[in-house]
N, C-alpha and C. Protein backbone atom coordinates (compact mmCIF):
# COMPACT_ATOMS: atom_id res chain seq x y z
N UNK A 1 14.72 -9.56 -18.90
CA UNK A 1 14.20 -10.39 -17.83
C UNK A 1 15.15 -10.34 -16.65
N UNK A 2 14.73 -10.91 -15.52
CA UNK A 2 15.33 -10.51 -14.05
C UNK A 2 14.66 -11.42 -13.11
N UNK A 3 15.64 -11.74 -12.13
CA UNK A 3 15.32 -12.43 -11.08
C UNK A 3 15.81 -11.90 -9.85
N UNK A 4 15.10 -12.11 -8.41
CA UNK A 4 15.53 -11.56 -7.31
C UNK A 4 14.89 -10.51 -6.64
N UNK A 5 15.96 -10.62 -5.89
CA UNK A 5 15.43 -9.28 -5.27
C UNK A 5 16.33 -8.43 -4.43
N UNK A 6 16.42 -7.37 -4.28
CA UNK A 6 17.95 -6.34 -3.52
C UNK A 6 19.27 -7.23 -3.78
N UNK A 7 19.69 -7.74 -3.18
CA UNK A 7 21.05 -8.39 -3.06
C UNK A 7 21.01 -9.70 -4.54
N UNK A 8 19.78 -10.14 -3.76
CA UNK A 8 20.22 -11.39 -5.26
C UNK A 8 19.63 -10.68 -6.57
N UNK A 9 19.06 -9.47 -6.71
CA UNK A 9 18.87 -9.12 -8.10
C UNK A 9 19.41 -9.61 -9.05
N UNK A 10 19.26 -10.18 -10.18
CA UNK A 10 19.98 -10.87 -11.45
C UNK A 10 19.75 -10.77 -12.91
N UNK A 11 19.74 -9.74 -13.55
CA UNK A 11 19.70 -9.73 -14.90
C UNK A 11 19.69 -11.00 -15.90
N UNK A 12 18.58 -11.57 -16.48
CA UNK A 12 18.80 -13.04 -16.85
C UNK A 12 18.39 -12.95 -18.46
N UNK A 13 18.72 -11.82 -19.45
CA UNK A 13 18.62 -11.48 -20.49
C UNK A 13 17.83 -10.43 -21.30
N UNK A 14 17.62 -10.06 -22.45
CA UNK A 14 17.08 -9.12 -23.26
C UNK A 14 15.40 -9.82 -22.71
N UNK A 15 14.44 -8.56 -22.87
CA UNK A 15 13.01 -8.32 -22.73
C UNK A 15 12.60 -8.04 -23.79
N UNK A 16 11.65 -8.87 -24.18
CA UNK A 16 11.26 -8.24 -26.02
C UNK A 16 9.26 -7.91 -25.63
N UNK A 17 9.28 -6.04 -25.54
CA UNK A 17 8.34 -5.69 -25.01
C UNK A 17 7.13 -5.52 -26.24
N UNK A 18 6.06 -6.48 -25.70
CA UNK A 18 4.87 -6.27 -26.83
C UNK A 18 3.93 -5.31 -26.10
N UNK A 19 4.09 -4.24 -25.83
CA UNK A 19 3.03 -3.21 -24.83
C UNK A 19 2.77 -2.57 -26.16
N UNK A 20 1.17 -2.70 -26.62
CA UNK A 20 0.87 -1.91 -27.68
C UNK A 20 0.89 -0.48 -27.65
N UNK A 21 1.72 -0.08 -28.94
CA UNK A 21 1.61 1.58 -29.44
C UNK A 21 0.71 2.29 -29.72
N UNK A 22 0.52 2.88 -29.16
CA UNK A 22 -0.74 4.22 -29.73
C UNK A 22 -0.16 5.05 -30.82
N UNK A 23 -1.47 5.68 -31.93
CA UNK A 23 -0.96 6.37 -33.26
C UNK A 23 -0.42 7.17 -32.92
N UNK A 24 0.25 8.05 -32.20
CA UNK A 24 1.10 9.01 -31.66
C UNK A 24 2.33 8.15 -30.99
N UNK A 25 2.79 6.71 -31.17
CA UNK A 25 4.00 6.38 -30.82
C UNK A 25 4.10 6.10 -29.42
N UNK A 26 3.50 6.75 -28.94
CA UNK A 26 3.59 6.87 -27.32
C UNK A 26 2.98 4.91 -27.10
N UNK A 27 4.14 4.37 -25.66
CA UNK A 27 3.45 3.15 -25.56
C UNK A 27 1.76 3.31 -24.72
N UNK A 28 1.24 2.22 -24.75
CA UNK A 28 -0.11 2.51 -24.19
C UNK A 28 0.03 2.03 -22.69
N UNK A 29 1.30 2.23 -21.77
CA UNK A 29 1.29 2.00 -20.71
C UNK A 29 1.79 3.12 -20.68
N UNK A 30 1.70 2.94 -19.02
CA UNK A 30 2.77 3.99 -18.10
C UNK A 30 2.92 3.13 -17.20
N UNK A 31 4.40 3.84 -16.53
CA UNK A 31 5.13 2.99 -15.53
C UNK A 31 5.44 4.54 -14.61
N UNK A 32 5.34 4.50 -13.56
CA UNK A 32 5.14 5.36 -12.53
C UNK A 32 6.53 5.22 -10.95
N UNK A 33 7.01 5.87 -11.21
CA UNK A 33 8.52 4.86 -9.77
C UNK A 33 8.13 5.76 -8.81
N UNK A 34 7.61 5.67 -7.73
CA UNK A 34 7.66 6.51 -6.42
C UNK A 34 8.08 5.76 -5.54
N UNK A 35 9.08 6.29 -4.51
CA UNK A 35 10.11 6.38 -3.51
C UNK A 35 9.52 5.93 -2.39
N UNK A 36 9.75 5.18 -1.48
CA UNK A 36 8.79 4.76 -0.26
C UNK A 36 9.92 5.23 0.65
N UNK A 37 9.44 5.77 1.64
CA UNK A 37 9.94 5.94 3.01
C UNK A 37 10.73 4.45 3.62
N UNK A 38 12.20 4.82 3.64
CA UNK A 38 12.62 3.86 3.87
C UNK A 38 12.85 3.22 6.08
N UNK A 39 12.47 2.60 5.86
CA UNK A 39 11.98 2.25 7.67
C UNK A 39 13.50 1.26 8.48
N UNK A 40 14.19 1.17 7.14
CA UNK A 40 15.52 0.01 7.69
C UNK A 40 16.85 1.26 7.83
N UNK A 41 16.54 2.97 7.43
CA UNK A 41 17.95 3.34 7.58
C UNK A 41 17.92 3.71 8.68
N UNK A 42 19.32 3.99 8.93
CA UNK A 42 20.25 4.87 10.44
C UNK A 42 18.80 5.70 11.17
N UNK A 43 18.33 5.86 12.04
CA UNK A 43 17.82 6.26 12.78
C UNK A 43 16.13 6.23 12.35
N UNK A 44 15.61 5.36 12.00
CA UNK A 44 14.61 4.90 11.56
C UNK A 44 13.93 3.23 12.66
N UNK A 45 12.91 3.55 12.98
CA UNK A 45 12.38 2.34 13.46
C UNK A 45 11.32 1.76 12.87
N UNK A 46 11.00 0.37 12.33
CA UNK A 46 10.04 -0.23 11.86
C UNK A 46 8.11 0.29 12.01
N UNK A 47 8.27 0.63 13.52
CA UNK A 47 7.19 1.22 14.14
C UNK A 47 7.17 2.61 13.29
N UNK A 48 7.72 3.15 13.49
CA UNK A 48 7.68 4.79 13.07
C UNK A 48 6.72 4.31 11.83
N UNK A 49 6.26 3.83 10.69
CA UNK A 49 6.00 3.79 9.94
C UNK A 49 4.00 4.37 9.88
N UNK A 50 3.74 3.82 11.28
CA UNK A 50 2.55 4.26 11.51
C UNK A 50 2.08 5.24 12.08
N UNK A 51 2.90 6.25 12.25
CA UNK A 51 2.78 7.71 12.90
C UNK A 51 2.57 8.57 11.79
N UNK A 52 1.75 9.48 12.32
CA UNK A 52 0.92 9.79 10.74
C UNK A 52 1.59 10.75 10.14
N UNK A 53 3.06 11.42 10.35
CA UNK A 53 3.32 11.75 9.60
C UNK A 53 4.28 10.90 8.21
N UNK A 54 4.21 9.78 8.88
CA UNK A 54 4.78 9.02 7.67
C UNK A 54 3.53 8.46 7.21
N UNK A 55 2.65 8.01 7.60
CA UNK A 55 1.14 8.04 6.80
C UNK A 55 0.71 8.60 5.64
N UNK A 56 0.87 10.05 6.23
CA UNK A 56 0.63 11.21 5.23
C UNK A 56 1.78 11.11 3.99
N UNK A 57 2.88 10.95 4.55
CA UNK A 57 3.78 11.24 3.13
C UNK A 57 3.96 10.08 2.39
N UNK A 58 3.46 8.79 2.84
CA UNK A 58 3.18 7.77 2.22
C UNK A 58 2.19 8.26 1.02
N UNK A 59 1.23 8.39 1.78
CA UNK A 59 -0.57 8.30 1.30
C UNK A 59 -0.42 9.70 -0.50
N UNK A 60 0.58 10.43 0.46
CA UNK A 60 0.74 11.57 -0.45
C UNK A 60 1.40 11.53 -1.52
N UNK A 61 2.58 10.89 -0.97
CA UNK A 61 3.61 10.31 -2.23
C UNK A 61 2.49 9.77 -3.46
N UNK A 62 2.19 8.39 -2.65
CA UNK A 62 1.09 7.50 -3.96
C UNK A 62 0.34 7.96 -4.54
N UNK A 63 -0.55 9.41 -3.91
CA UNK A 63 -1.92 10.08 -4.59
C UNK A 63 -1.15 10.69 -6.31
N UNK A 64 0.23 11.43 -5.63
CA UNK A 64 0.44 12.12 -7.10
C UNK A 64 1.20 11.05 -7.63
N UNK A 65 2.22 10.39 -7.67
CA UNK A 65 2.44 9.11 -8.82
C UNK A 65 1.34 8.94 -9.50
N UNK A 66 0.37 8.46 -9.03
CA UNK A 66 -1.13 7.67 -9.31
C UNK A 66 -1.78 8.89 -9.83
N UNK A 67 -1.70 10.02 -9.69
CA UNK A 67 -2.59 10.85 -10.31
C UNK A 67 -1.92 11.50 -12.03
N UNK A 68 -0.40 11.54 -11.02
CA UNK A 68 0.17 12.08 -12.25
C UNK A 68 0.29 11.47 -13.84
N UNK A 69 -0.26 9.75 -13.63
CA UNK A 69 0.25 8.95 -14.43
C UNK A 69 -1.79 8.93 -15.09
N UNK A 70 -2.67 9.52 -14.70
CA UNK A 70 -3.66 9.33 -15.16
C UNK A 70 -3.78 10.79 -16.10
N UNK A 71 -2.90 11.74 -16.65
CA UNK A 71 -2.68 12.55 -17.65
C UNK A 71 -2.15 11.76 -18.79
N UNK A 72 -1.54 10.91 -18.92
CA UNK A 72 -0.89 10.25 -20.11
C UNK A 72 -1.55 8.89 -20.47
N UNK A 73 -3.11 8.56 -19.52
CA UNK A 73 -3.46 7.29 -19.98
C UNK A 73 -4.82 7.12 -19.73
N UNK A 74 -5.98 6.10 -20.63
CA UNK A 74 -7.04 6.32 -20.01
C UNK A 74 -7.46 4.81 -19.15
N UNK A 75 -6.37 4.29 -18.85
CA UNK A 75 -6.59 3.25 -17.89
C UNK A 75 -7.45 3.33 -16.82
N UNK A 76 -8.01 2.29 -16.54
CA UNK A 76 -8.89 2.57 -15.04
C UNK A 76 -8.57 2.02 -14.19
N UNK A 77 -7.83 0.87 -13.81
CA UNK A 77 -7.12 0.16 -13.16
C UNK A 77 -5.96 -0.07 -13.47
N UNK A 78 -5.02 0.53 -11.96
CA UNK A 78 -4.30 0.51 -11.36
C UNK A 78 -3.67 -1.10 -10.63
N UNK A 79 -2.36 -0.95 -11.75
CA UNK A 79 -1.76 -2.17 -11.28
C UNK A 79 -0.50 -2.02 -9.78
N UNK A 80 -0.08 -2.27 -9.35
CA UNK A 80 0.89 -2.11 -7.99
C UNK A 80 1.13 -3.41 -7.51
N UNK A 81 1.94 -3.35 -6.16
CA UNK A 81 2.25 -4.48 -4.97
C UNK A 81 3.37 -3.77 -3.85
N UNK A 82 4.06 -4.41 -3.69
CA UNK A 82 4.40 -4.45 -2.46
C UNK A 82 4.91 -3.30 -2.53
N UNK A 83 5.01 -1.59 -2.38
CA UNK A 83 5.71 -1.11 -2.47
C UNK A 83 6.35 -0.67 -1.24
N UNK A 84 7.78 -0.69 -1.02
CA UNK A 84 8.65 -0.16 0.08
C UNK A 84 8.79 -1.54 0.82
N UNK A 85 8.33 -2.80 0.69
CA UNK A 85 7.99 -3.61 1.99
C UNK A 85 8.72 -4.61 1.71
N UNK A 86 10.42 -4.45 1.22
CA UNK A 86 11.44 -5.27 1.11
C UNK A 86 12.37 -4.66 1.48
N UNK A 87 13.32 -4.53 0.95
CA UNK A 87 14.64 -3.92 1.72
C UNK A 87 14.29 -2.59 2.50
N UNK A 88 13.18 -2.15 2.45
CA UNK A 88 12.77 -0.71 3.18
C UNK A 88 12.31 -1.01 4.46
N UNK A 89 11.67 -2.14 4.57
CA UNK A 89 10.96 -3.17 5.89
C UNK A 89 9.47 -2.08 5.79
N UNK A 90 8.91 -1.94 4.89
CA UNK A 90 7.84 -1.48 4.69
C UNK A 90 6.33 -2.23 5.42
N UNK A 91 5.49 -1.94 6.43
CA UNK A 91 4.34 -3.00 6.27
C UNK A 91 3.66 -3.54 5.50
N UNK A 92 2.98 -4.43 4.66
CA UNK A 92 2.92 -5.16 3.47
C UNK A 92 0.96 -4.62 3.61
N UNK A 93 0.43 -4.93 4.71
CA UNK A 93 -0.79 -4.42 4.65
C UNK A 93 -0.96 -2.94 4.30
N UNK A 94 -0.13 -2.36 5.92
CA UNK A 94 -0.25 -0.62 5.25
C UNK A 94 -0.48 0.02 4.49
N UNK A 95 0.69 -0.46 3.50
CA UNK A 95 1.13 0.26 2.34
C UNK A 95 -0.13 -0.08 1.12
N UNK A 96 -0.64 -1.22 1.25
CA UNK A 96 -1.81 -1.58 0.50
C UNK A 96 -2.72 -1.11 0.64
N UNK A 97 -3.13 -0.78 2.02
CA UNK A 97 -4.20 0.21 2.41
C UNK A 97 -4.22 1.55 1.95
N UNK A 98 -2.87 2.12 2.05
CA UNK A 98 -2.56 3.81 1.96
C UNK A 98 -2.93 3.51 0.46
N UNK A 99 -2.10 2.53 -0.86
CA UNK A 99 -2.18 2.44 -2.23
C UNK A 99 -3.47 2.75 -2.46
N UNK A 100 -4.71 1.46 -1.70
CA UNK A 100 -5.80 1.49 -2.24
C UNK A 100 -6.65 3.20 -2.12
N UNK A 101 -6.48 3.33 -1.11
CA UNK A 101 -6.56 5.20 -0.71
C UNK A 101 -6.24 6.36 -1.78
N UNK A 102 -5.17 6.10 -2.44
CA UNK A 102 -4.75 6.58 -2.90
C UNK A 102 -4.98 6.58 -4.35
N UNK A 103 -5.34 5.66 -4.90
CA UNK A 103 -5.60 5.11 -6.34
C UNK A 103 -6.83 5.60 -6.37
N UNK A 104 -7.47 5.20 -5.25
CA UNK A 104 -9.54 5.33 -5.17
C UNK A 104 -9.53 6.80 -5.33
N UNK A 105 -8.47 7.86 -4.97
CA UNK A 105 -8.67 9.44 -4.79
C UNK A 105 -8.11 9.98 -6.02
N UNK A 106 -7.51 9.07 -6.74
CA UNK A 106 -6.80 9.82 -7.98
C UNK A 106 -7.98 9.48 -9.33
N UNK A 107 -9.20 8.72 -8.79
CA UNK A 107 -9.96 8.23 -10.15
C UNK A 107 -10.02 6.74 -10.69
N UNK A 108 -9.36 5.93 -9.98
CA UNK A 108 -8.82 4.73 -10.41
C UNK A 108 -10.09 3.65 -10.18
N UNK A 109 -10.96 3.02 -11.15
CA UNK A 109 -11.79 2.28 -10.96
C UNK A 109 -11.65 1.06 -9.99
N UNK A 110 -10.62 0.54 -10.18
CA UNK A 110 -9.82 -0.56 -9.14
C UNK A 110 -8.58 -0.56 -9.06
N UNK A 111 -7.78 -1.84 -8.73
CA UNK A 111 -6.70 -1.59 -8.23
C UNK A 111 -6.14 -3.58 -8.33
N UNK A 112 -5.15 -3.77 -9.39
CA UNK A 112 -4.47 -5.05 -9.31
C UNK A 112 -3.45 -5.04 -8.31
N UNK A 113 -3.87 -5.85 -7.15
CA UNK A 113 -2.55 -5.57 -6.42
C UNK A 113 -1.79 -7.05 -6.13
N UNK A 114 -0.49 -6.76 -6.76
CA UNK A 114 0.26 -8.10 -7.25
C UNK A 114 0.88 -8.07 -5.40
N UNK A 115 0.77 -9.85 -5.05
CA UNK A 115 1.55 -9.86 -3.04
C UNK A 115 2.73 -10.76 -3.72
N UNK A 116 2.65 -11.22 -5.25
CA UNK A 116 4.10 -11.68 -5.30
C UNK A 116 3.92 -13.44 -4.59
N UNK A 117 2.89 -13.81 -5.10
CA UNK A 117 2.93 -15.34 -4.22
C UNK A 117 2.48 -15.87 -3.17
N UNK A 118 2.44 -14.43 -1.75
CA UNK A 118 1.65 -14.41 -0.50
C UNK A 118 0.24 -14.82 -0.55
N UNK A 119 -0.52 -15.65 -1.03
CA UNK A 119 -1.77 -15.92 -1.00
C UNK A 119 -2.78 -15.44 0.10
N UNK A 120 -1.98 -16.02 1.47
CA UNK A 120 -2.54 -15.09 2.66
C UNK A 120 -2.67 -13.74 2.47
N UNK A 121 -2.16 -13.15 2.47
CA UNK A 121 -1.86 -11.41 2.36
C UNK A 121 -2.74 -11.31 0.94
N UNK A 122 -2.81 -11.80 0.00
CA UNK A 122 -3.51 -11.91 -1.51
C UNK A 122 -5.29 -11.46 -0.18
N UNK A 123 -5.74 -12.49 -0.03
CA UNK A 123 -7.17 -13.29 0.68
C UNK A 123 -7.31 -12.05 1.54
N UNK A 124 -6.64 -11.54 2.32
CA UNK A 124 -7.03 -10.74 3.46
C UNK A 124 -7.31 -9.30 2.90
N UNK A 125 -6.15 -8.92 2.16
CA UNK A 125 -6.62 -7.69 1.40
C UNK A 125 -7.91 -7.70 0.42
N UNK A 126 -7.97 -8.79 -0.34
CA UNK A 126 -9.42 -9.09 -0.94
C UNK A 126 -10.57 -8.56 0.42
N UNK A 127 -10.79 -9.52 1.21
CA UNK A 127 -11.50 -9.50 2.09
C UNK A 127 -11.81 -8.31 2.36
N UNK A 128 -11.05 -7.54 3.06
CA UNK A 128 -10.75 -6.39 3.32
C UNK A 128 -11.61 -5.38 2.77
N UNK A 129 -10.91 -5.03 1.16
CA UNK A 129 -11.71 -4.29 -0.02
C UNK A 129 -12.77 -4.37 -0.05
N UNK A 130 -13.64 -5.65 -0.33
CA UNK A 130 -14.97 -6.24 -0.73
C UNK A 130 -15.55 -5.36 0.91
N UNK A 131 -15.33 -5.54 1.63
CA UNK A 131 -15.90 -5.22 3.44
C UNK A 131 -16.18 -3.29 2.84
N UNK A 132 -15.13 -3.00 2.78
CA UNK A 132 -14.59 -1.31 2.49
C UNK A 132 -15.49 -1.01 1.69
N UNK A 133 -15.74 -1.51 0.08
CA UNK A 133 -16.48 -1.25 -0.61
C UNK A 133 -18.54 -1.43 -0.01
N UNK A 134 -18.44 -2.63 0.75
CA UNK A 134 -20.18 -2.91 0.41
C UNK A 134 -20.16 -2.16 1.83
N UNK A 135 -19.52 -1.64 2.79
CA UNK A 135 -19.89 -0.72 4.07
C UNK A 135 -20.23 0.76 3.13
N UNK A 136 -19.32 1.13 1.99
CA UNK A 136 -19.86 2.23 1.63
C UNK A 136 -18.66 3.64 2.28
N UNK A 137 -17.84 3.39 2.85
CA UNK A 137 -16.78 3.75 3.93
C UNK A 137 -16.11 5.13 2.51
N UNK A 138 -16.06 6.24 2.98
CA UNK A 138 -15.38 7.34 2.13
C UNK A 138 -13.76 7.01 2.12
N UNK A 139 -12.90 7.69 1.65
CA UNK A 139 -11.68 7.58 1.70
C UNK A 139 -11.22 8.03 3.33
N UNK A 140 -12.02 9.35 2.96
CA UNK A 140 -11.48 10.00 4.73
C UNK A 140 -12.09 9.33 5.89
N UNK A 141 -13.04 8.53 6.09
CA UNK A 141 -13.42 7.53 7.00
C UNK A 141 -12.19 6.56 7.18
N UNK A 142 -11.75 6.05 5.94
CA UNK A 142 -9.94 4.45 6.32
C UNK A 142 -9.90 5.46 6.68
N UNK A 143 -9.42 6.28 6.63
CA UNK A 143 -7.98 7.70 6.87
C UNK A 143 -7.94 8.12 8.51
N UNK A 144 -9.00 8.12 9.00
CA UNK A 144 -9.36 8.18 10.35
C UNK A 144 -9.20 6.75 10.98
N UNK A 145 -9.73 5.75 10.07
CA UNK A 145 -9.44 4.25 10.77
C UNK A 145 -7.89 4.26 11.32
N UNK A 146 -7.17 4.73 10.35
CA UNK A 146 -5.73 4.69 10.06
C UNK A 146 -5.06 5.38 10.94
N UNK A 147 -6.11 6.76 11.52
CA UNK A 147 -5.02 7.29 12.83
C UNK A 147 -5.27 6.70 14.24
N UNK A 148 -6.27 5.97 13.81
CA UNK A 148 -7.31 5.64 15.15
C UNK A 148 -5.93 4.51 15.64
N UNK A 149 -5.49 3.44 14.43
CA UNK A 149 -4.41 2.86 14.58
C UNK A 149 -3.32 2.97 14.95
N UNK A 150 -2.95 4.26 14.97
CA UNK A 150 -1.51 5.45 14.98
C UNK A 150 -1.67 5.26 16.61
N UNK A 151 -2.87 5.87 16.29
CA UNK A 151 -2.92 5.99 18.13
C UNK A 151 -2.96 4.82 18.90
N UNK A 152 -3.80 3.70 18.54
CA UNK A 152 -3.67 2.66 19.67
C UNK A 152 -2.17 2.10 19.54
N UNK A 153 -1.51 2.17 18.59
CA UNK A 153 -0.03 1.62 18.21
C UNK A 153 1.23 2.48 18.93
N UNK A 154 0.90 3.43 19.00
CA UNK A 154 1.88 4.34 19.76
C UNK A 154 1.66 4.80 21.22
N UNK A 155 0.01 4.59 21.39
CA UNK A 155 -0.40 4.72 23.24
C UNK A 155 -1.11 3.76 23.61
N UNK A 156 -1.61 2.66 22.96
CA UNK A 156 -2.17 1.68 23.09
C UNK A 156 -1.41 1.13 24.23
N UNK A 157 -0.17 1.00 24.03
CA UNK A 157 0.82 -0.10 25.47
C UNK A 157 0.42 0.56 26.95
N UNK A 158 1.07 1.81 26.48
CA UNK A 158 1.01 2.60 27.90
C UNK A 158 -0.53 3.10 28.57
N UNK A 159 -1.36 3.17 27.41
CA UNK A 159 -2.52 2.96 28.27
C UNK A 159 -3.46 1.98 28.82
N UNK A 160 -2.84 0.95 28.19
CA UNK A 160 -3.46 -0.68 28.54
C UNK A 160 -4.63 -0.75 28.00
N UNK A 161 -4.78 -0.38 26.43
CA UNK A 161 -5.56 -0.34 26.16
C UNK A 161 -6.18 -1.68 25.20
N UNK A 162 -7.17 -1.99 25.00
CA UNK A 162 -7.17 -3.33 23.92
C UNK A 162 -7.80 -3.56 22.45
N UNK A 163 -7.15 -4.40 22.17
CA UNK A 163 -7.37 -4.18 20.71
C UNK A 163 -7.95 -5.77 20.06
N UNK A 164 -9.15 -5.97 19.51
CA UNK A 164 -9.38 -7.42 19.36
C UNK A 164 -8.73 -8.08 18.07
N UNK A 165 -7.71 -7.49 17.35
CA UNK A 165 -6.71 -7.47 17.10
C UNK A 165 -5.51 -8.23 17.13
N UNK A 166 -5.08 -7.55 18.23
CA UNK A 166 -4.07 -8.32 19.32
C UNK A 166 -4.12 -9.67 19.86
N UNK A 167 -3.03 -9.72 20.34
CA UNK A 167 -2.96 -11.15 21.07
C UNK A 167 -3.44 -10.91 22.72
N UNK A 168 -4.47 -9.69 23.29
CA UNK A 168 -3.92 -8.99 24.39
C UNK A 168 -3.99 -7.68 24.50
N UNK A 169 -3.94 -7.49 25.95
CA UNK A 169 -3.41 -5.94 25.78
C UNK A 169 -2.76 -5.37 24.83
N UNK A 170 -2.23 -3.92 24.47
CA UNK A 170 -1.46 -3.53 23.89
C UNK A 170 -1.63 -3.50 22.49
N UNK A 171 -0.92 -2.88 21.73
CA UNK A 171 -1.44 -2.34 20.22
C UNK A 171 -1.68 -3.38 19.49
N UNK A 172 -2.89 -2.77 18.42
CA UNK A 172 -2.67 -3.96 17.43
C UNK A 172 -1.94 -4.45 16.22
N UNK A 173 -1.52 -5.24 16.21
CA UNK A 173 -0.60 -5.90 15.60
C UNK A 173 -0.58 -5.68 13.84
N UNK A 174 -2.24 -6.03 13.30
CA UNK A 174 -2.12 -5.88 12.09
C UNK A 174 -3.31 -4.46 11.27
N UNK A 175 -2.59 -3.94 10.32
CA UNK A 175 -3.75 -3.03 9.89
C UNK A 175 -4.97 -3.65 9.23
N UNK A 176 -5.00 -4.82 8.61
CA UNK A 176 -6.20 -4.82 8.01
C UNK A 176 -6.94 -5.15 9.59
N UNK A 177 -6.47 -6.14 10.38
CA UNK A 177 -7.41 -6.57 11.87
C UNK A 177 -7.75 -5.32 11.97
N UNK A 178 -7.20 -4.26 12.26
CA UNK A 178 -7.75 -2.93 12.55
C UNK A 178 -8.87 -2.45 11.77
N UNK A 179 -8.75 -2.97 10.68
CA UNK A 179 -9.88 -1.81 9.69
C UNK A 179 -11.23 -2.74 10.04
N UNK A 180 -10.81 -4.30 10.18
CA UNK A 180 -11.75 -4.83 10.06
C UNK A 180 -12.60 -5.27 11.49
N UNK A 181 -12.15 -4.33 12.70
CA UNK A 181 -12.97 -3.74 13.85
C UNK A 181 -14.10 -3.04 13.53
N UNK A 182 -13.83 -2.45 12.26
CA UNK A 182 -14.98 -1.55 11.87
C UNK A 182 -15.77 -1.86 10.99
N UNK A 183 -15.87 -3.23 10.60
CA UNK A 183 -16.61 -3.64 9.28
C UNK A 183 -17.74 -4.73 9.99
């Protein structure tokens, strides 16, 4: 067991794991670690995160974790949360968006996505999904939502462009507001 998080991390004793065995020994989970693009080091800006080539290696990273881990299991849902969006300064929507993208392309019937307590952020991504799903929207349709975002976020200022989104002129602020321009 464990408490925390980066700095206050805290080891708070032995874990006594009941994850049932399959007749071949093997446990009947998998646990999957992929690396998030970190947005807090030396020459890194928070923004950068939505320029699509960190999009892509996001989106890409998650497809094979998530795919690779559906050879060793016949799970259909895909558990996750916040990934990268603590000490990495990851966006908390984004990255949920790119996950859900990513899970939906590897086979994954759904998707548990733990916000860790955020109820807001819990509600909006619900929202969100349920919209995504009954529009009928392909993977590569978000995926285009997603650059459409790139772009108003990175030329949105300088072209004075608007986003209902926003508070205002200028880019918009959150990705699900973005997706949900289109729903």
């Amino acid at each position: 067991h464990y408490e925390g998080y980066s700095d206050t991390f805290q080891y708070r004793g032995r874990y006594h794991d009941v994850t049932p065995v399959r007749p071949d020994g093997m446990l009947d989970r998998v646990i999957v670690g992929i690396d998030a693009q970190d947005f807090s080091a030396h020459g890194m800006d928070v923004e950068d995160q939505y320029r699509m080539e960190h999009v892509d290696r996001e989106l890409n990273k998650a497809y094979c974790g998530f795919h690779a881990a559906q050879h060793f299991q016949d799970q259909k849902i895909l558990a996750t949360g916040n990934w990268g969006c603590g000490a990495f300064k990851g966006d908390r929507e984004l990255k949920a968006v790119l996950q859900m993208l990513a899970a939906s392309e590897a086979g994954y019937e759904g998707v548990e996505y733990f916000t860790y307590g955020d109820a807001p952020l819990a509600e909006r991504l619900q929202q969100t999904h349920t919209a995504l799903v009954d529009a009928n929207l392909s993977v590569g349709r978000v995926y285009c939502m997603l650059t459409e975002l790139q772009m108003a976020r990175t030329m949105g200022g300088c072209l004075g462009l608007e986003d209902p989104s926003a508070a205002g002129p200028g880019p918009p602020r959150s990705a699900l507001a973005h997706l949900a321009t289109y729903l």
